[in-house]
Each structure stands twice: as structure tokens, then as C-alpha cells.
N, C-alpha and C. Protein backbone atom coordinates (compact mmCIF):
# COMPACT_ATOMS: atom_id res chain seq x y z
N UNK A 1 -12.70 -46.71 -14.58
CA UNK A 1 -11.38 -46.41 -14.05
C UNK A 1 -11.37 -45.05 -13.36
N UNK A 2 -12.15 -43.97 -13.95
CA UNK A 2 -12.06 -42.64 -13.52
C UNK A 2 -12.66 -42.89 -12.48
N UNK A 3 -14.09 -43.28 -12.09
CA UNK A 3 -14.72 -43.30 -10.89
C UNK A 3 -13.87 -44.30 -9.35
N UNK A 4 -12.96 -44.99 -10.04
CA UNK A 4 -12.19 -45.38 -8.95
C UNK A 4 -11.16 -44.73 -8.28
N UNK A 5 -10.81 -43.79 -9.49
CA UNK A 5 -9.38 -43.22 -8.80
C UNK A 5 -10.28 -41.86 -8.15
N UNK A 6 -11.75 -41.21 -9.00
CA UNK A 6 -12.51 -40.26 -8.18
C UNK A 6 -12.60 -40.92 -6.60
N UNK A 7 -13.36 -42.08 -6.31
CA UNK A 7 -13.53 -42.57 -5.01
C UNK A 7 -12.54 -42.35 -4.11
N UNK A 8 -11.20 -42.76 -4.44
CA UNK A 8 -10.24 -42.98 -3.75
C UNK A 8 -9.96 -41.13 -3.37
N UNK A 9 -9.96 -40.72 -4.75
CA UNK A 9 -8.89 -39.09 -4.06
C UNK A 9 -10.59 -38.36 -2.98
N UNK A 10 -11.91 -38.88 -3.27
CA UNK A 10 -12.42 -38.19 -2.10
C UNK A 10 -12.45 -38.71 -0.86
N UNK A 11 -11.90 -40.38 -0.53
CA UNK A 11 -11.80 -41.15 0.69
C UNK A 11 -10.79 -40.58 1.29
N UNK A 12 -9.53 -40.34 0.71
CA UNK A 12 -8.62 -39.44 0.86
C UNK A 12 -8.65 -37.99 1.71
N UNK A 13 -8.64 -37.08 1.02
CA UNK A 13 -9.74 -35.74 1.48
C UNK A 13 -10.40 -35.87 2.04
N UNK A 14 -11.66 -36.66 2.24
CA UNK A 14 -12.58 -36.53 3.32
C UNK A 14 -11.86 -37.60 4.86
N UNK A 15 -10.87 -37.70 5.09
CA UNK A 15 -10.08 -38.64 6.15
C UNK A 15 -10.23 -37.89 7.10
N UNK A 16 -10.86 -37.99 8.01
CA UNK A 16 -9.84 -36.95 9.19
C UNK A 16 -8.43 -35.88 9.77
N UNK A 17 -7.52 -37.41 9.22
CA UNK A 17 -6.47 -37.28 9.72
C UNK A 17 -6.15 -36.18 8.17
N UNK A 18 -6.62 -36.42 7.65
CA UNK A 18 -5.93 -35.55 6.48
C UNK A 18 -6.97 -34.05 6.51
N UNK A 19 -7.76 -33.92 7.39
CA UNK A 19 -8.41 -32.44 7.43
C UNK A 19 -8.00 -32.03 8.54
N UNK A 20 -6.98 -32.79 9.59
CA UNK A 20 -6.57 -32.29 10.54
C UNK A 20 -5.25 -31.88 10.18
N UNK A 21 -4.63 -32.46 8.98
CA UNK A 21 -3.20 -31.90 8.86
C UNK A 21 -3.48 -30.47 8.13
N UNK A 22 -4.44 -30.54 7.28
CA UNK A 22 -4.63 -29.02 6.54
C UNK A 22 -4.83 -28.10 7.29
N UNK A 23 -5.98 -28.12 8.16
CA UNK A 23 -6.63 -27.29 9.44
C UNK A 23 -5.45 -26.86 10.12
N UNK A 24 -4.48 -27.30 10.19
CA UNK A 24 -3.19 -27.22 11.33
C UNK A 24 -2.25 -26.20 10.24
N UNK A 25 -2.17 -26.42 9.20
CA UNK A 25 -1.09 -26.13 8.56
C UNK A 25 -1.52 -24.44 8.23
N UNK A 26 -3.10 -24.36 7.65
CA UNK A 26 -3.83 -23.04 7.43
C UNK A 26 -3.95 -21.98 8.66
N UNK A 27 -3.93 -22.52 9.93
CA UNK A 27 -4.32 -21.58 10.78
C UNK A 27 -3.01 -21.32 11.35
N UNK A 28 -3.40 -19.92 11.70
CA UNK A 28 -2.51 -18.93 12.08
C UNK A 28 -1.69 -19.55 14.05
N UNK A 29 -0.61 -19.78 13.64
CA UNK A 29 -0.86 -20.04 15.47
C UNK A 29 -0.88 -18.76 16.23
N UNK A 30 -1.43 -19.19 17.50
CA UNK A 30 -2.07 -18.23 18.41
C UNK A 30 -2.06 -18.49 20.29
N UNK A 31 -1.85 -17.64 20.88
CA UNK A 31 -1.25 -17.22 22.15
C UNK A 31 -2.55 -16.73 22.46
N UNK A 32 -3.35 -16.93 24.21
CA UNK A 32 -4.26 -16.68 24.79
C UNK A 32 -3.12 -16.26 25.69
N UNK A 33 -3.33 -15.14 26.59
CA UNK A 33 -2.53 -14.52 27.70
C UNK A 33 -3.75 -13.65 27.97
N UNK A 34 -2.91 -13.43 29.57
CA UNK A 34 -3.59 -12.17 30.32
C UNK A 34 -3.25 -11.36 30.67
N UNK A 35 -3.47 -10.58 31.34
CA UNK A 35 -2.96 -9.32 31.85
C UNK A 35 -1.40 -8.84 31.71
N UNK A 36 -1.15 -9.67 33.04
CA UNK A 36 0.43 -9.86 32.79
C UNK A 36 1.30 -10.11 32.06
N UNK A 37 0.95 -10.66 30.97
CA UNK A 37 1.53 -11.66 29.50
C UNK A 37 1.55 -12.97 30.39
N UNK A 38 0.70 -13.77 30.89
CA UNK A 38 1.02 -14.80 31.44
C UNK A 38 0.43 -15.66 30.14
N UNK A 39 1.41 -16.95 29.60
CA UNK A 39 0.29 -17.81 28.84
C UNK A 39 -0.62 -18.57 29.33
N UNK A 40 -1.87 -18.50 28.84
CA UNK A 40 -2.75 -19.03 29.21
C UNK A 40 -3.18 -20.58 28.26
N UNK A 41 -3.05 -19.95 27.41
CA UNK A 41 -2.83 -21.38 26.06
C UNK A 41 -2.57 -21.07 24.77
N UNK A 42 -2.19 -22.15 23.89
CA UNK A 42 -1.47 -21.58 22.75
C UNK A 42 -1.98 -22.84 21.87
N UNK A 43 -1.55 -21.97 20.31
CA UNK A 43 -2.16 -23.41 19.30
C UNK A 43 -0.88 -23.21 18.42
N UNK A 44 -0.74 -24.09 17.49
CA UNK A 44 -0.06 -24.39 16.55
C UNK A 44 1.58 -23.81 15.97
N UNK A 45 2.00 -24.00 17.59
CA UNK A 45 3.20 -23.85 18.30
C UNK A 45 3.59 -22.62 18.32
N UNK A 46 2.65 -21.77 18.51
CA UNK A 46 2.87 -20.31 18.69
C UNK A 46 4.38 -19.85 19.93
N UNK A 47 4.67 -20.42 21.02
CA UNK A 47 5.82 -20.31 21.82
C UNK A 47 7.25 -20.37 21.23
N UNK A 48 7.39 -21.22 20.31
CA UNK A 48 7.92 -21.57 19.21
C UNK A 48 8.38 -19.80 18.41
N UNK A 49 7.74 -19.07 18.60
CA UNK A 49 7.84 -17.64 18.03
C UNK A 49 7.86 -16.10 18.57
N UNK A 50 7.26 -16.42 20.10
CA UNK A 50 6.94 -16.18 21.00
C UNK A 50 7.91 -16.47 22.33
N UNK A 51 8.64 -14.95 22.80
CA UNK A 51 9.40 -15.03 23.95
C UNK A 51 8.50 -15.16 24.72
N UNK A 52 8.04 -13.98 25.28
CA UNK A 52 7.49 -12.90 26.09
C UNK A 52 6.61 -12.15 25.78
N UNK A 53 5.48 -11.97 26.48
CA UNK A 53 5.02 -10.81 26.57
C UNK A 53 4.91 -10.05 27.85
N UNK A 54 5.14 -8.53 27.90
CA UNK A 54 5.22 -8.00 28.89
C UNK A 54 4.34 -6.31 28.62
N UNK A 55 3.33 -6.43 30.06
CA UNK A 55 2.59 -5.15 29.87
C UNK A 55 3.29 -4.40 30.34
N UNK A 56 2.44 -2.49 29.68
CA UNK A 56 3.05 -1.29 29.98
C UNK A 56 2.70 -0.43 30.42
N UNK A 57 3.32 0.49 31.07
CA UNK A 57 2.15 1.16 31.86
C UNK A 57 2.85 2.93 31.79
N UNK A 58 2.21 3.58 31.46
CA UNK A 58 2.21 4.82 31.44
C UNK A 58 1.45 5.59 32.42
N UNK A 59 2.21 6.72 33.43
CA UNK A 59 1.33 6.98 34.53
C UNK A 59 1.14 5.88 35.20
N UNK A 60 1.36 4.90 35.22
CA UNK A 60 0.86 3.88 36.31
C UNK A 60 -0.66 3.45 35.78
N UNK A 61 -0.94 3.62 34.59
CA UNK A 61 -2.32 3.51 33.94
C UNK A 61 -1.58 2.23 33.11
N UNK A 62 -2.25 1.52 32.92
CA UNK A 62 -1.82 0.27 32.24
C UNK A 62 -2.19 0.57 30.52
N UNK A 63 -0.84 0.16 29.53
CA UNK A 63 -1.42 1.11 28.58
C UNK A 63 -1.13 0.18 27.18
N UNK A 64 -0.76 -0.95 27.51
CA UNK A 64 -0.76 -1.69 26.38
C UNK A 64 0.53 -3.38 26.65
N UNK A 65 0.87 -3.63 25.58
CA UNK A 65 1.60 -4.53 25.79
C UNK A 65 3.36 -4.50 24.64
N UNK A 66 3.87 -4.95 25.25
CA UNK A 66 5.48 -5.26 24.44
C UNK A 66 5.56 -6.87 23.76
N UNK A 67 5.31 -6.92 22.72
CA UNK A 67 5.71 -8.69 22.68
C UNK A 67 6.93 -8.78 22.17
N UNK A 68 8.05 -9.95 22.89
CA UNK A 68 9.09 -10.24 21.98
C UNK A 68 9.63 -11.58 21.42
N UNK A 69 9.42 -11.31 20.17
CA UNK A 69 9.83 -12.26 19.28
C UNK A 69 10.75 -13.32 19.07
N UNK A 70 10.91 -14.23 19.20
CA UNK A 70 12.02 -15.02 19.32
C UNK A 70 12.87 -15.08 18.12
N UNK A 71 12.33 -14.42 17.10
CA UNK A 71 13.14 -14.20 15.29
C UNK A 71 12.36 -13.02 14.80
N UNK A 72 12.95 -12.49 14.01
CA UNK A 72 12.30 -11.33 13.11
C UNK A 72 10.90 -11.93 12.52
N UNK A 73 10.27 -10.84 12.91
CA UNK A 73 8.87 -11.35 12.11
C UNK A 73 8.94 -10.14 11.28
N UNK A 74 8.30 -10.11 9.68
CA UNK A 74 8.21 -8.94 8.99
C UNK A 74 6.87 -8.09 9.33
N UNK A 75 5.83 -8.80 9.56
CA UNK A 75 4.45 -8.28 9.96
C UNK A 75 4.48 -8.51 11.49
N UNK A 76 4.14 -7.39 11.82
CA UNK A 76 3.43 -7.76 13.59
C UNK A 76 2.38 -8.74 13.52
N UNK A 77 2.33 -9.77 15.19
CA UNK A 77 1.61 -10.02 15.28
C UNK A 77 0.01 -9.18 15.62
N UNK A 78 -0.99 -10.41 14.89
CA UNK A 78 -2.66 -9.67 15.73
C UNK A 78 -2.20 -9.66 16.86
N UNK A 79 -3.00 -8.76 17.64
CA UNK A 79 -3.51 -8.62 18.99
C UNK A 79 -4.90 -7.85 19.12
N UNK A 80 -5.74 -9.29 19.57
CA UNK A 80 -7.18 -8.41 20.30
C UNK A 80 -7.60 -8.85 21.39
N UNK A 81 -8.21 -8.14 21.81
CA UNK A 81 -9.05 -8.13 23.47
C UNK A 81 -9.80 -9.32 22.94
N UNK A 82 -10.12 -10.11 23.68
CA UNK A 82 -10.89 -11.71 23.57
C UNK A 82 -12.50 -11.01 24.91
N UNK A 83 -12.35 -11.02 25.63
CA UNK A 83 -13.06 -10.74 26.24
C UNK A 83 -13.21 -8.99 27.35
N UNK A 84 -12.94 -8.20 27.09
CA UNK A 84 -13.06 -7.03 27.47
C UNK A 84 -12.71 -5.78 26.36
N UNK A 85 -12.79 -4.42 26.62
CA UNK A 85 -13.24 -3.75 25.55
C UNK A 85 -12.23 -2.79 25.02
N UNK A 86 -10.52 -3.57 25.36
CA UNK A 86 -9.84 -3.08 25.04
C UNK A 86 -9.38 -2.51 23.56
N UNK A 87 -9.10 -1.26 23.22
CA UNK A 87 -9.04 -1.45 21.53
C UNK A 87 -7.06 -0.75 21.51
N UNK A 88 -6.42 -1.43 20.34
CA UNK A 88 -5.20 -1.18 20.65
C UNK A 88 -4.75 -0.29 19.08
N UNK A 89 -3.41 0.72 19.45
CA UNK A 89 -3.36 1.48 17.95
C UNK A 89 -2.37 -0.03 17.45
N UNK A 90 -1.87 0.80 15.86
CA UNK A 90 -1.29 -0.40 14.83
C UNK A 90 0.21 -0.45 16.00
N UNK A 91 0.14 -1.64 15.95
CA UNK A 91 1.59 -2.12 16.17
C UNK A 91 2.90 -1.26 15.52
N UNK A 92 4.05 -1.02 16.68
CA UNK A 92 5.03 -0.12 16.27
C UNK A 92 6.05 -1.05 16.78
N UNK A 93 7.18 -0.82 15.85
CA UNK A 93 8.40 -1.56 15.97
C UNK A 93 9.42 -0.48 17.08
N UNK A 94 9.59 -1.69 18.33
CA UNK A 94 10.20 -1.07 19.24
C UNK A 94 12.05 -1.04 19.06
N UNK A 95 12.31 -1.89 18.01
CA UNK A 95 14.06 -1.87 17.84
C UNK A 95 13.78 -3.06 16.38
N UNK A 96 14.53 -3.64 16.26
CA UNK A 96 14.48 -4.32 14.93
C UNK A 96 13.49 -6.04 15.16
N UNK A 97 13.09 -6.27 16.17
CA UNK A 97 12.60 -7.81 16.64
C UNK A 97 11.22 -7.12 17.48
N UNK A 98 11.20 -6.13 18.55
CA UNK A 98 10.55 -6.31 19.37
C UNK A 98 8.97 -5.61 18.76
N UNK A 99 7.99 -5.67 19.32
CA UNK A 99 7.14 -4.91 18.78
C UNK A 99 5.77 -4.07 19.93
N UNK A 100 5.25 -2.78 19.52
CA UNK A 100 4.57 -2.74 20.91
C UNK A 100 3.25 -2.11 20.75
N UNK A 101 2.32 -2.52 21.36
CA UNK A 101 0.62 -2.65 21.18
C UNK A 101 0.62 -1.34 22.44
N UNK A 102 -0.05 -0.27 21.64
CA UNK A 102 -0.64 0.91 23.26
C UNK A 102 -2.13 0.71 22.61
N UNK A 103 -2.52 0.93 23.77
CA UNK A 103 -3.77 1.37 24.30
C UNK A 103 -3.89 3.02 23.97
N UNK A 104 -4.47 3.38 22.83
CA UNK A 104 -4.52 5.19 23.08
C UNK A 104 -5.73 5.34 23.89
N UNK A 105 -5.33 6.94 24.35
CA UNK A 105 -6.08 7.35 25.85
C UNK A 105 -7.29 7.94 25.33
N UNK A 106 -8.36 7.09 26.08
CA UNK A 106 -9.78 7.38 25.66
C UNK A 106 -10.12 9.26 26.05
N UNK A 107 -10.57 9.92 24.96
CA UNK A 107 -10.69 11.59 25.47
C UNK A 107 -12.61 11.60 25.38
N UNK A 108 -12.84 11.58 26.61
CA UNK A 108 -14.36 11.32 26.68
C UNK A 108 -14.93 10.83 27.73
N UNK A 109 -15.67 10.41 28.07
CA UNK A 109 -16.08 9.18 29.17
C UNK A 109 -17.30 8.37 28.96
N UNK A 110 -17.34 7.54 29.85
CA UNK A 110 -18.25 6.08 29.35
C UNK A 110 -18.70 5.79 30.84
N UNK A 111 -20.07 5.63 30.63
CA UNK A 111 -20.99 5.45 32.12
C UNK A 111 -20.31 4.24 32.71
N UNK A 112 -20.38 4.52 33.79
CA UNK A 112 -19.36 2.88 34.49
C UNK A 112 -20.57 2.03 35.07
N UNK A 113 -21.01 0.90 34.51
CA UNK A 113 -21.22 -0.22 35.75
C UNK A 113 -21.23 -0.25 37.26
N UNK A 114 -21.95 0.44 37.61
CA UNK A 114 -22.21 0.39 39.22
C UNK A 114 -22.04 -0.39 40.01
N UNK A 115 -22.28 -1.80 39.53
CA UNK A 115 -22.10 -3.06 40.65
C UNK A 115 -20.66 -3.69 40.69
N UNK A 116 -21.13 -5.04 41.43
CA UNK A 116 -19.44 -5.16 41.48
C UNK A 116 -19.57 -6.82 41.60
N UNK A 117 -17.96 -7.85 41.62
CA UNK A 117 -17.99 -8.81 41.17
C UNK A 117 -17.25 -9.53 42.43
N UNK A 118 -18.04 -11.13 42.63
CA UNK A 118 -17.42 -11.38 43.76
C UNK A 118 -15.86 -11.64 43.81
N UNK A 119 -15.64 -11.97 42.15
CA UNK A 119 -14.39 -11.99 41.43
C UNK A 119 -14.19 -11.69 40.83
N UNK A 120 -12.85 -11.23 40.44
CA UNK A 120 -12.93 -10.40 39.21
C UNK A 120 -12.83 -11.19 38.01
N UNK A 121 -12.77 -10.38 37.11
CA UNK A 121 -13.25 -11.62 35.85
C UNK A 121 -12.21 -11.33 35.15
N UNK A 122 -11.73 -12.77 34.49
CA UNK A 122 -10.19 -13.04 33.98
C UNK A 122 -10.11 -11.77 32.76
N UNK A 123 -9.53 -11.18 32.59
CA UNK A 123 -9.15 -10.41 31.31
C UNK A 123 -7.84 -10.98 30.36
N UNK A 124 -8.32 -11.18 29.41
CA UNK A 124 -7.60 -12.40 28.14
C UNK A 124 -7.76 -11.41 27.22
N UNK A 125 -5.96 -11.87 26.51
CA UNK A 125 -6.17 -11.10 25.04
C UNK A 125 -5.62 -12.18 24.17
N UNK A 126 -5.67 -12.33 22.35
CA UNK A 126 -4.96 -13.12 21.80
C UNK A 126 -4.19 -12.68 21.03
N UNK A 127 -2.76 -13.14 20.77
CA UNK A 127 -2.16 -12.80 19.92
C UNK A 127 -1.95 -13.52 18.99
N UNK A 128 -2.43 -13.64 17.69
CA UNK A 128 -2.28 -14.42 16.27
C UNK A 128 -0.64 -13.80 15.09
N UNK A 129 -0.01 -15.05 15.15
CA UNK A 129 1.24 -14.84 14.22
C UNK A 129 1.07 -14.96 13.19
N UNK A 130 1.83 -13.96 12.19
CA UNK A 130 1.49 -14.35 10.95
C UNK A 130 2.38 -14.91 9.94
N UNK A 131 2.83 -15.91 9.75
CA UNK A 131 3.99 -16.30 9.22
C UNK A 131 4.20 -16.15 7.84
């Protein structure tokens, strides 16, 4: 009797459809954008939480991003550079909903890459919610 009802609860669990509902339910949803805050793609209805995002620019130096929330979140969302070498300070609450990612100003310098690109290459960041 035990080994039947064992069979069944691992046919169960091992289903697909039932490691796709867990997988969905565990992960964080998440926002791919670029530069602009344009969305680029999103998972597990991250828009849903997610107004806007809009970059900032200090000096005319581009210096981080504003995201706004469509409800109070108590924790900021992640935000990281996906592909370039942006690093951002902790998230600061811009009024009671909004929240805002800077870029602090590098004091130093870093050898630049000499060559150049026939295009430029997409710059993507992600933002992960944490519910």
C-alpha cells in the first residue's frame, strides 16, 4: 500500500506541469530593460509591479535609474548591469513608492578600449522584485 501511494506522490512531483507551477511560483519576477527604461522582456508578471523606469542624469553624465512602482514595495527592487560594467549604490527611497539606483562617480581611471564597434552594443540591465 505504502509503495503505491510512494509511486503516485513521486509521478506527481516529478510531472512537468507540476515543476513548472513551483519554478513559477519560487522565482523572483524580473524586468530586462535598457538604457532608456525601455522593456525589453519580463518574467513572472513583473509589469504587473512595475510602472516605469526612467534614467538620470547628472551633469548630463548618465547616472543611474528611477523605478516606479505601481504599489508600495517594502524592499527595493534588485538592479544589475546584465551585460556592461555598471555598478549601482543601495537603493534610496525617492518619496514613499518611488525608488532610485545612482551610479556613484568613479574617482580614478580605467584604460579605455581603443577600438570601436560597427554597432553599438545593446546595454541591458535587470531588475528582480521581491515580493
Amino acid at each position: 500500500m505504502n509503495d503505491s501511494v510512494d509511486k503516485r506522490i513521486k509521478a506527481a512531483i516529478n510531472h512537468p506541469d507540476f515543476v513548472k507551477k513551483v519554478a513559477e511560483e519560487i522565482r523572483l519576477p524580473f524586468l530586462i530593460f535598457d538604457k532608456e527604461g525601455t522593456f525589453q522582456t519580463e518574467s513572472g508578471g513583473a509589469t504587473a509591479y512595475i510602472d516605469k523606469i526612467e534614467p538620470s542624469y547628472e551633469n548630463k553624465r548618465f547616472s543611474g535609474f528611477t523605478v516606479y512602482p505601481k504599489m508600495f514595495l517594502k524592499n527595493p527592487p534588485v538592479l544589475q548591469a546584465i551585460n556592461n560594467d555598471f555598478q549601482f549604490a543601495s537603493a534610496k527611497r525617492v518619496n514613499t513608492i518611488d525608488w532610485n539606483y545612482r551610479i556613484p562617480e568613479f574617482k580614478g581611471f580605467v584604460f579605455q578600449d581603443t577600438g570601436t564597434y560597427d554597432e553599438k552594443p545593446a546595454v541591458l540591465f535587470k531588475l528582480e522584485i521581491i515580493r
